[in-house]
C-alpha atoms as a PDB file:
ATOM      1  CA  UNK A   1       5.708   7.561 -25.287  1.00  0.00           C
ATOM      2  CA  UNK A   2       4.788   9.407 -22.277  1.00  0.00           C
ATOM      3  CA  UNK A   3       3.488   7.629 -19.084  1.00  0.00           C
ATOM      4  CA  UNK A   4      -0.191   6.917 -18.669  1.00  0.00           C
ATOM      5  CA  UNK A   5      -2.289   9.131 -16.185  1.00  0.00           C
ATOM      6  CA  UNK A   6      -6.148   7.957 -14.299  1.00  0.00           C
ATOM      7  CA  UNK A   7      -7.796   5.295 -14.403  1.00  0.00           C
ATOM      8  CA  UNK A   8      -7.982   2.720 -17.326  1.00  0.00           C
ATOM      9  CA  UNK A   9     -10.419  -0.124 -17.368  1.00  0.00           C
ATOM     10  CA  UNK A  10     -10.523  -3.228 -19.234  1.00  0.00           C
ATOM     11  CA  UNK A  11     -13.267  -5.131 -20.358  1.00  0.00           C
ATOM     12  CA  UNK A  12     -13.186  -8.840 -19.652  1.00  0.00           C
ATOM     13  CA  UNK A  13     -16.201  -9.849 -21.953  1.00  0.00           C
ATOM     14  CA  UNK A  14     -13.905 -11.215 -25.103  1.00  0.00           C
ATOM     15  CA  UNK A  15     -10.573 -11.758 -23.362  1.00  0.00           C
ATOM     16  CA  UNK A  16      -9.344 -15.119 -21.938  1.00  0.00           C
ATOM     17  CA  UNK A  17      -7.046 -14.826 -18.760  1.00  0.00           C
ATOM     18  CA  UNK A  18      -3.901 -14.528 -19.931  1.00  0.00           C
ATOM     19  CA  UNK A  19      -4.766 -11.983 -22.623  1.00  0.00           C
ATOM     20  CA  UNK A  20      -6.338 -10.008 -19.404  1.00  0.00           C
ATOM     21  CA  UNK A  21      -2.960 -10.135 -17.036  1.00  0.00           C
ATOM     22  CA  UNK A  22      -0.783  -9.090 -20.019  1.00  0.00           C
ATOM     23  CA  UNK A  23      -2.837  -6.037 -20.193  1.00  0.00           C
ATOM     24  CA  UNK A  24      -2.955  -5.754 -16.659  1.00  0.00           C
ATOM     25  CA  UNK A  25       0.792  -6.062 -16.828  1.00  0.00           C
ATOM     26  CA  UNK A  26       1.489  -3.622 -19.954  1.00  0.00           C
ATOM     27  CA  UNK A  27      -0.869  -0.984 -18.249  1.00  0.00           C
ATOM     28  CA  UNK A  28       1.626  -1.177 -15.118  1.00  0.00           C
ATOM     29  CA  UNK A  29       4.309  -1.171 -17.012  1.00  0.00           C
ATOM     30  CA  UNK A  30       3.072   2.287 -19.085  1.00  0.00           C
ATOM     31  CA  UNK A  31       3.284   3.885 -15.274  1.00  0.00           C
ATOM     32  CA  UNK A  32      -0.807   3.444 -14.889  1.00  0.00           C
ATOM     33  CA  UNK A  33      -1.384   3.479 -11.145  1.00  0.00           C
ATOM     34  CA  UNK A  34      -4.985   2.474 -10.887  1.00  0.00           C
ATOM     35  CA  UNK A  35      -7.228  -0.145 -13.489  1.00  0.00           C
ATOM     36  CA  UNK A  36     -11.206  -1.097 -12.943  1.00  0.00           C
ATOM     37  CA  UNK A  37     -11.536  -4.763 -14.129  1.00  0.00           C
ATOM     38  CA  UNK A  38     -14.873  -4.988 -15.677  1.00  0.00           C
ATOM     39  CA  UNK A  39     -16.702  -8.504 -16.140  1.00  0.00           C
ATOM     40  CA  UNK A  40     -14.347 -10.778 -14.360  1.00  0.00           C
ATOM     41  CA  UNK A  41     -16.674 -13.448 -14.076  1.00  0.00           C
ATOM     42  CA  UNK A  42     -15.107 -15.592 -11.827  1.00  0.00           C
ATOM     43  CA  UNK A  43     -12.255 -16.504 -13.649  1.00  0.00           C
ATOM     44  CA  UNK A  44      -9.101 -18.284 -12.000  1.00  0.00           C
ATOM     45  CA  UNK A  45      -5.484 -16.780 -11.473  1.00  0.00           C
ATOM     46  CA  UNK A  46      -5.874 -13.071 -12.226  1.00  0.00           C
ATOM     47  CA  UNK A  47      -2.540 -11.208 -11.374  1.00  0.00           C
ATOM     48  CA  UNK A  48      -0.625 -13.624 -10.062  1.00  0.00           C
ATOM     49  CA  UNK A  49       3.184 -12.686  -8.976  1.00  0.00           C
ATOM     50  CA  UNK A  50       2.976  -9.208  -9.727  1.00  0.00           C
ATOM     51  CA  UNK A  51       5.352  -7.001  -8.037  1.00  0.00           C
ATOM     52  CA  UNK A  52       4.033  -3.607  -8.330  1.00  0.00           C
ATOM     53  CA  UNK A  53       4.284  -0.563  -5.693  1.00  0.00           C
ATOM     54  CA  UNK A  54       0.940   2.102  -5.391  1.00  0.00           C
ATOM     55  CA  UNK A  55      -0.823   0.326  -8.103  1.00  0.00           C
ATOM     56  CA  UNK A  56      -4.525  -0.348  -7.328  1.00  0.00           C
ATOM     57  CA  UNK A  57      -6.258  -3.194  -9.518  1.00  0.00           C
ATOM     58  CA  UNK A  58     -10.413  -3.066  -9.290  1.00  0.00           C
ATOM     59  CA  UNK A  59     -12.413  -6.213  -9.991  1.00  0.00           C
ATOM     60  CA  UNK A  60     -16.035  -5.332 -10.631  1.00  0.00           C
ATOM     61  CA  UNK A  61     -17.387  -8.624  -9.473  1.00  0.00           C
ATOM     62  CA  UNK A  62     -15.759 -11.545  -8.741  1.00  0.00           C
ATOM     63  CA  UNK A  63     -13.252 -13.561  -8.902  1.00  0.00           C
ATOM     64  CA  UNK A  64     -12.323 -17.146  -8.856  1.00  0.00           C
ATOM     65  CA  UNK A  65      -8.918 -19.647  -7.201  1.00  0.00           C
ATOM     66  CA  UNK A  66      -5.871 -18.405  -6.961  1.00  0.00           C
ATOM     67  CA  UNK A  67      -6.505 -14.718  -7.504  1.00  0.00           C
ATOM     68  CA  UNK A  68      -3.177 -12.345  -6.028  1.00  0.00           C
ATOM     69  CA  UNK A  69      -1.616 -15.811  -5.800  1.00  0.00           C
ATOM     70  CA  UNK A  70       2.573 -14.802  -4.758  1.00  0.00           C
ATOM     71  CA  UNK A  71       1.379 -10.851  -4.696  1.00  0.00           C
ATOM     72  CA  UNK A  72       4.261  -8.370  -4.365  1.00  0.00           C
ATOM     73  CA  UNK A  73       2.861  -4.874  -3.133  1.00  0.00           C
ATOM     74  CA  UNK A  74      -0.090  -4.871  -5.378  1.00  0.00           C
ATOM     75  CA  UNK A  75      -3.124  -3.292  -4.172  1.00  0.00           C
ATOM     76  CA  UNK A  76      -6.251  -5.675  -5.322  1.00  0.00           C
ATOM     77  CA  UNK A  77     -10.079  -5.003  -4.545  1.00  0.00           C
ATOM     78  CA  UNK A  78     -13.253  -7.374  -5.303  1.00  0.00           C
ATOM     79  CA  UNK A  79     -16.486  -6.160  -5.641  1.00  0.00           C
ATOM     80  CA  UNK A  80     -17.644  -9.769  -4.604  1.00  0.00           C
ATOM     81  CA  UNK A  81     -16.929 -12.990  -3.865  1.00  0.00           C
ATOM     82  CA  UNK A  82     -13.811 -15.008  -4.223  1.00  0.00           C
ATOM     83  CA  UNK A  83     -12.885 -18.583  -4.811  1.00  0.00           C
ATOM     84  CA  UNK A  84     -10.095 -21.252  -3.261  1.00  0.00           C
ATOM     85  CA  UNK A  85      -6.722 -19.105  -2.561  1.00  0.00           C
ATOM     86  CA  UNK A  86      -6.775 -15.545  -2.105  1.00  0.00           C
ATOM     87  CA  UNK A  87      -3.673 -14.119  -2.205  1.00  0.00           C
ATOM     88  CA  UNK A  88      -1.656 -17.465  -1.227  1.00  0.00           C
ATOM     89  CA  UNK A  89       2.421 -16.681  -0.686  1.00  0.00           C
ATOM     90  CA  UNK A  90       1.950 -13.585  -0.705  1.00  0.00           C
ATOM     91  CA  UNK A  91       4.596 -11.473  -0.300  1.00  0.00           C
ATOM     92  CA  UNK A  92       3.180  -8.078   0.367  1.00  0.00           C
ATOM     93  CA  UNK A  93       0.301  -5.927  -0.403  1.00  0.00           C
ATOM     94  CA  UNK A  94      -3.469  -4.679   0.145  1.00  0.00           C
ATOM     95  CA  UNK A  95      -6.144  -6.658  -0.494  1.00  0.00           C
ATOM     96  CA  UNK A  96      -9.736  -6.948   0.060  1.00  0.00           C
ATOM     97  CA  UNK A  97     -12.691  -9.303  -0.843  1.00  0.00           C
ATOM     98  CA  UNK A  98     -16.045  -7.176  -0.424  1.00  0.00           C
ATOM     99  CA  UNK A  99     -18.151 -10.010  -0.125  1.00  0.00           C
ATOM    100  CA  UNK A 100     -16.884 -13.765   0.935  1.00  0.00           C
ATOM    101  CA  UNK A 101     -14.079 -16.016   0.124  1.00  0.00           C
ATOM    102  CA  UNK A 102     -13.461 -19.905  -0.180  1.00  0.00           C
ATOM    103  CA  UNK A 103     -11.291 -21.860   1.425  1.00  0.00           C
ATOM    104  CA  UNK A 104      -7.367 -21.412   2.045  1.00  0.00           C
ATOM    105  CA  UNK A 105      -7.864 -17.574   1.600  1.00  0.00           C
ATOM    106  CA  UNK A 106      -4.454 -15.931   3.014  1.00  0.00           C
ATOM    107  CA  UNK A 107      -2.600 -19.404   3.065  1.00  0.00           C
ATOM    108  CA  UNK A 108       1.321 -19.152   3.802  1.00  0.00           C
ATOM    109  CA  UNK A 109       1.184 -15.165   3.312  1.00  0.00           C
ATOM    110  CA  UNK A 110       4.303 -13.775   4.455  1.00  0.00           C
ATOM    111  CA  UNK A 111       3.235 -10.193   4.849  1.00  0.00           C
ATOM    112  CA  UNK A 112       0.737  -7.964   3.652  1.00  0.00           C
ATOM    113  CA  UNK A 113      -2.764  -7.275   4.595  1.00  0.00           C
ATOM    114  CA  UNK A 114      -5.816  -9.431   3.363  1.00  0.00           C
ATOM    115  CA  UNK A 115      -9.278  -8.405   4.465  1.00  0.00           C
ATOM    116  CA  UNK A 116     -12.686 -10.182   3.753  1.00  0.00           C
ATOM    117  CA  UNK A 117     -15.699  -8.537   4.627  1.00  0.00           C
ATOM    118  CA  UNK A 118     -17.990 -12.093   4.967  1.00  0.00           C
ATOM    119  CA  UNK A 119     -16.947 -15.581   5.566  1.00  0.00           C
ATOM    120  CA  UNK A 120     -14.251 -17.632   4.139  1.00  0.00           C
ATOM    121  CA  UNK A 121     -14.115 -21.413   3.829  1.00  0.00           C
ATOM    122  CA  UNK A 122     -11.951 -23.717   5.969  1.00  0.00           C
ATOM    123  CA  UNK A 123      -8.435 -22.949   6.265  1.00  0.00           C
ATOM    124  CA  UNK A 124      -8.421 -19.866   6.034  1.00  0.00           C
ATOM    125  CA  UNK A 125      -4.566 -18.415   7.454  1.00  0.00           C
ATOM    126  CA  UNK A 126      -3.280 -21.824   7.132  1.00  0.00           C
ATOM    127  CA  UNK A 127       0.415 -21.630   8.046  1.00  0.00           C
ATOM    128  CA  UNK A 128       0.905 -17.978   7.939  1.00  0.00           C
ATOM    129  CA  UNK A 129       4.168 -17.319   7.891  1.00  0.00           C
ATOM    130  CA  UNK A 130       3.705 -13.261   8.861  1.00  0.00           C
ATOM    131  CA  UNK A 131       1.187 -10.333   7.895  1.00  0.00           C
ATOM    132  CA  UNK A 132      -2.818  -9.757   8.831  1.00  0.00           C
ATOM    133  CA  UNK A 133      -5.622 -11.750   7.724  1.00  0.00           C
ATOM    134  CA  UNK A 134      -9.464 -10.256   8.626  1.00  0.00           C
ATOM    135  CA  UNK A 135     -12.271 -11.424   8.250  1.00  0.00           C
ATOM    136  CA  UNK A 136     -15.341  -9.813   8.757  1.00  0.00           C
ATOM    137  CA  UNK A 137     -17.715 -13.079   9.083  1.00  0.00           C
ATOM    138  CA  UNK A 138     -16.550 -16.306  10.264  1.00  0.00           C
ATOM    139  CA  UNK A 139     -14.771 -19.198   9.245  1.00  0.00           C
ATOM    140  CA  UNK A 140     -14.445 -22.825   8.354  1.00  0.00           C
ATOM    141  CA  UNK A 141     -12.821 -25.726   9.752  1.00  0.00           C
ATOM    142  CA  UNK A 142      -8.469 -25.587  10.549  1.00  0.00           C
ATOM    143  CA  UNK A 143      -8.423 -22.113  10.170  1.00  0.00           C
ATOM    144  CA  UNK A 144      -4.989 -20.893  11.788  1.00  0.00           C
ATOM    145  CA  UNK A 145      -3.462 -24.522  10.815  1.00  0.00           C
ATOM    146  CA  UNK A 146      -0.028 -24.992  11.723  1.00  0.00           C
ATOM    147  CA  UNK A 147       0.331 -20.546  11.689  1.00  0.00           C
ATOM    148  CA  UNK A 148       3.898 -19.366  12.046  1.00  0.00           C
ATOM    149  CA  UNK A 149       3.046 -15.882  12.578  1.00  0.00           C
ATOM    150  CA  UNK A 150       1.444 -13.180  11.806  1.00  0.00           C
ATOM    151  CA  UNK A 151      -2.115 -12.476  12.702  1.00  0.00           C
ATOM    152  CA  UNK A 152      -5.307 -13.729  12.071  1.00  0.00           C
ATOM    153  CA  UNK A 153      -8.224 -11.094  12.894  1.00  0.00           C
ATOM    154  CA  UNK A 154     -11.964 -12.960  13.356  1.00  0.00           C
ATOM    155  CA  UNK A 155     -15.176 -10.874  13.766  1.00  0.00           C
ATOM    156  CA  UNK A 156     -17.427 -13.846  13.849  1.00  0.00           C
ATOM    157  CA  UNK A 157     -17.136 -17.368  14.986  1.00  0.00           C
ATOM    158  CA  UNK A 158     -14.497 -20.422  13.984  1.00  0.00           C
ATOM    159  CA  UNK A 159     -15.730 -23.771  13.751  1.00  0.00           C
ATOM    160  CA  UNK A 160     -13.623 -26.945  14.784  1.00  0.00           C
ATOM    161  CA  UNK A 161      -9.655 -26.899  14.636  1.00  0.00           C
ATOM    162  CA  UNK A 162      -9.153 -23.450  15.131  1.00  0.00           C
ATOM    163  CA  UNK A 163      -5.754 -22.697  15.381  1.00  0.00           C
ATOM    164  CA  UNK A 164      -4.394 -26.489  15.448  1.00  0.00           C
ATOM    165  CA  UNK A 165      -0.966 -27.152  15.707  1.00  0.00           C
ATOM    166  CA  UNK A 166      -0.030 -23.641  15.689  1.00  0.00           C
ATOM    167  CA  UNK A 167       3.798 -22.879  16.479  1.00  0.00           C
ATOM    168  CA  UNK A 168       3.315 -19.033  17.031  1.00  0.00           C
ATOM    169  CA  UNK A 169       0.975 -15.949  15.844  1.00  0.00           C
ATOM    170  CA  UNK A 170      -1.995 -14.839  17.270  1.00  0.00           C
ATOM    171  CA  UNK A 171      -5.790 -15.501  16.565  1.00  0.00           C
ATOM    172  CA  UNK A 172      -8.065 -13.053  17.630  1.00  0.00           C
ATOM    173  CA  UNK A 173     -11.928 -13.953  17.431  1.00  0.00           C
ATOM    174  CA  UNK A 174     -15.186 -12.259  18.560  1.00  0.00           C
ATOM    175  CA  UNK A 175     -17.455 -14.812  17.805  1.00  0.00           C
ATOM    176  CA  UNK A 176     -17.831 -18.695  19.373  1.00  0.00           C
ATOM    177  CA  UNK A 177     -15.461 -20.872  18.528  1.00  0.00           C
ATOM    178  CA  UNK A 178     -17.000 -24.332  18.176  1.00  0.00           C
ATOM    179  CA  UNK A 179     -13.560 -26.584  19.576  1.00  0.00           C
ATOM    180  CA  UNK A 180     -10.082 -24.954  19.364  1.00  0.00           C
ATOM    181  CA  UNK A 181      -6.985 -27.381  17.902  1.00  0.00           C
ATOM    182  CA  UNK A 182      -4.430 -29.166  19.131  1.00  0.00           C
ATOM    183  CA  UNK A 183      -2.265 -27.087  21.542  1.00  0.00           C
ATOM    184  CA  UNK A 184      -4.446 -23.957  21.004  1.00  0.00           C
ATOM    185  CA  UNK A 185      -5.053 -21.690  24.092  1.00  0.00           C
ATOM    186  CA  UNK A 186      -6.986 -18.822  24.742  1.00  0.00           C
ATOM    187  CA  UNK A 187      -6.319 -15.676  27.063  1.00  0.00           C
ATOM    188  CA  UNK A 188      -7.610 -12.078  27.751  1.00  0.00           C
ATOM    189  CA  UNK A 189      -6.663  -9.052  26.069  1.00  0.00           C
ATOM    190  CA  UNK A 190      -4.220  -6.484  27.314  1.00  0.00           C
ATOM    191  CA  UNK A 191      -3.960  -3.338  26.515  1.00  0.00           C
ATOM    192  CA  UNK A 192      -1.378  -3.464  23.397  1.00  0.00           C
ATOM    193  CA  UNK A 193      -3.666  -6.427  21.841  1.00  0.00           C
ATOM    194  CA  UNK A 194      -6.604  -3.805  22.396  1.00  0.00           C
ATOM    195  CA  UNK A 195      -5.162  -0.561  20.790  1.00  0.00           C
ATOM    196  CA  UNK A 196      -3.372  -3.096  18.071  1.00  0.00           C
ATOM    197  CA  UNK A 197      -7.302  -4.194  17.182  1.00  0.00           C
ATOM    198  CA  UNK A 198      -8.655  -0.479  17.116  1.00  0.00           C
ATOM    199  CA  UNK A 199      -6.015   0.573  14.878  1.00  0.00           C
ATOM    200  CA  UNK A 200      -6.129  -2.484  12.659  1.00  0.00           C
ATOM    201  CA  UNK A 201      -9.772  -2.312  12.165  1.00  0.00           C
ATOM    202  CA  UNK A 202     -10.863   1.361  11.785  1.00  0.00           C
ATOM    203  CA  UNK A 203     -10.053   1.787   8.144  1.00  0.00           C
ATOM    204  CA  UNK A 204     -12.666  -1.009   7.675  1.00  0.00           C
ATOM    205  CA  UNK A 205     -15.537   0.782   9.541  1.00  0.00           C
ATOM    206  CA  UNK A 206     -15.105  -2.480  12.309  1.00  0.00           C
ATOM    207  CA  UNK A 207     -15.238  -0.760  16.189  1.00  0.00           C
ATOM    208  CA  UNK A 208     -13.113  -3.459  17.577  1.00  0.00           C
ATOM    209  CA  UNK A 209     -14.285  -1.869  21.665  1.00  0.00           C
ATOM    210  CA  UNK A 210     -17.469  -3.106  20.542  1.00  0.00           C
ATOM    211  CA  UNK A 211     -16.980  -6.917  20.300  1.00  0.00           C
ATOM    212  CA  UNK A 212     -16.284  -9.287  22.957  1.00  0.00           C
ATOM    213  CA  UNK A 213     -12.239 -10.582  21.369  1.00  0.00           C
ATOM    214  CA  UNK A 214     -10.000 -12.586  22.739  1.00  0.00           C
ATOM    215  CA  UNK A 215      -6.750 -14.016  21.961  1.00  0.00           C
ATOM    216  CA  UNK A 216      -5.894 -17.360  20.798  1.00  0.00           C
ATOM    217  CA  UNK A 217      -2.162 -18.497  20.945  1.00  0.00           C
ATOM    218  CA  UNK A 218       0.181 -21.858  21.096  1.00  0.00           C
ATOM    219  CA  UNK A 219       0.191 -23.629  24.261  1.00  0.00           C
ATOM    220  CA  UNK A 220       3.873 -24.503  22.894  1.00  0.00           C
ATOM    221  CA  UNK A 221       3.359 -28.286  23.981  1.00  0.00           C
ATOM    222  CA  UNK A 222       3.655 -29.853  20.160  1.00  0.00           C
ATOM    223  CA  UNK A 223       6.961 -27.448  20.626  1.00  0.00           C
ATOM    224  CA  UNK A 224       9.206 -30.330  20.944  1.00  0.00           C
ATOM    225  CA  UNK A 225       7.615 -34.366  20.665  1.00  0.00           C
ATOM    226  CA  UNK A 226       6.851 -35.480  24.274  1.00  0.00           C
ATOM    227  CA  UNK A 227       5.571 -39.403  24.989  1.00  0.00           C
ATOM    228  CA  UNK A 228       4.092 -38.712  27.947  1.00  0.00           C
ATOM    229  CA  UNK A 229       1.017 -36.730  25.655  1.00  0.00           C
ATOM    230  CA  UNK A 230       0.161 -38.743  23.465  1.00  0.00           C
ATOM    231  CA  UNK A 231      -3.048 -38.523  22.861  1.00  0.00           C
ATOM    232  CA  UNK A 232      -2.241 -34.417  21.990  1.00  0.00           C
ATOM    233  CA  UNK A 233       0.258 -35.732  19.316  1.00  0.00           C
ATOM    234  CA  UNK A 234      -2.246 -38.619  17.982  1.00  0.00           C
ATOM    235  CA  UNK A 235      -4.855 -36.051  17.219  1.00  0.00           C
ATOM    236  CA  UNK A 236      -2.308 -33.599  16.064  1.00  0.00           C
ATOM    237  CA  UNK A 237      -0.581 -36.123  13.313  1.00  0.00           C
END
């Protein structure tokens, strides 16, 4: 049997989840390199751990927890909303949420790019361990918890905790943030974070010149445990 060629589509309506993935999954396999998802309905864990190169999978509306959980080079795009998880561990990959996302969306990603057009929830980019998280709107409380690396790209506004307890990484918001975390600092841009932003945010139709950004990082003082801050380390633990 000769590989498959265009675009295939399956039709959620009268499938459970599984029954959906293994398609997903058989349709990769048959060398299909793009599928339109029709009638999601906001069902949990679609194609989790897939390790796929040039493959582009098409939700037509959205989608709900866990969705590109542990993702692997797959290419993923919502036509709406998403629920808890987005793309947590993922490995690498392209994905984007055209509409908004709950909370923990990008959690512990490793690499990869993740981009939501409105809000997400809180803790969003929770210990990021590399890769680019963007979001488009603002978002919810922790956001940037305990990051690694990587970076975390904000168009909007953060509220409380952003960036708490972060060991490394950068967070870079547009919008007010309402109180940064523990050990969270903020600077100016320079000229590398500025072209970095341009070039990160064109494809998305964003004109990064145009918003006021700046650059949150760790004040490395949770680096190593000191007594002589303790109140830092009490609201920290």
């Amino acid at each position: 049997m000769g590989q498959l060629t265009g675009t295939h589509t399956i039709d959620c309506q009268d499938l459970s989840t599984r029954e959906i993935n293994q398609k997903i999954h058989a349709f990769i396999d048959e060398g299909v390199r793009e599928i339109t998802v029709e009638n999601p309905d906001a069902r949990h864990a679609f194609v989790p751990g897939i390790k796929a190169d040039n493959v582009t999978v098409n939700f037509r509306g959205p989608v709900g927890w866990y969705a590109a959980g542990m993702n692997d080079g797959l290419n993923v795009r919502v036509q709406g909303n998403c629920g808890w998880a987005i793309a947590e561990c993922m490995m690498r990959g392209h994905i984007e949420i055209h509409g908004h996302a709950g909370s923990g969306a990008a959690a512990s990603i490793r690499g990869g790019l993740v981009y939501i057009s409105g809000d997400t929830g809180a803790r969003a980019g929770i210990a990021m361990k590399g890769g680019t998280l963007i979001v488009g709107g603002s978002v919810g409380i922790n956001s940037g918890f305990m990051m690694q690396a990587g970076r975390i790209i904000i168009c909007g506004g953060a509220a409380d905790g952003l960036g708490d307890s972060m060991y490394a990484g950068s967070i870079y918001i547009a919008g007010a943030a309402h109180a940064l975390g523990a050990d969270a600092v903020e600077r100016k841009l320079n000229k590398e974070d500025k072209a970095m932003l341009a070039e990160t945010l064109r494809p998305f139709g964003i004109e990064a010149s145009k918003l006021p950004f700046r650059c949150i990082e760790s004040g490395h003082k949770l680096w190593n445990f000191s007594t002589k801050e303790p109140e830092l380390w009490r609201h920290a633990l």
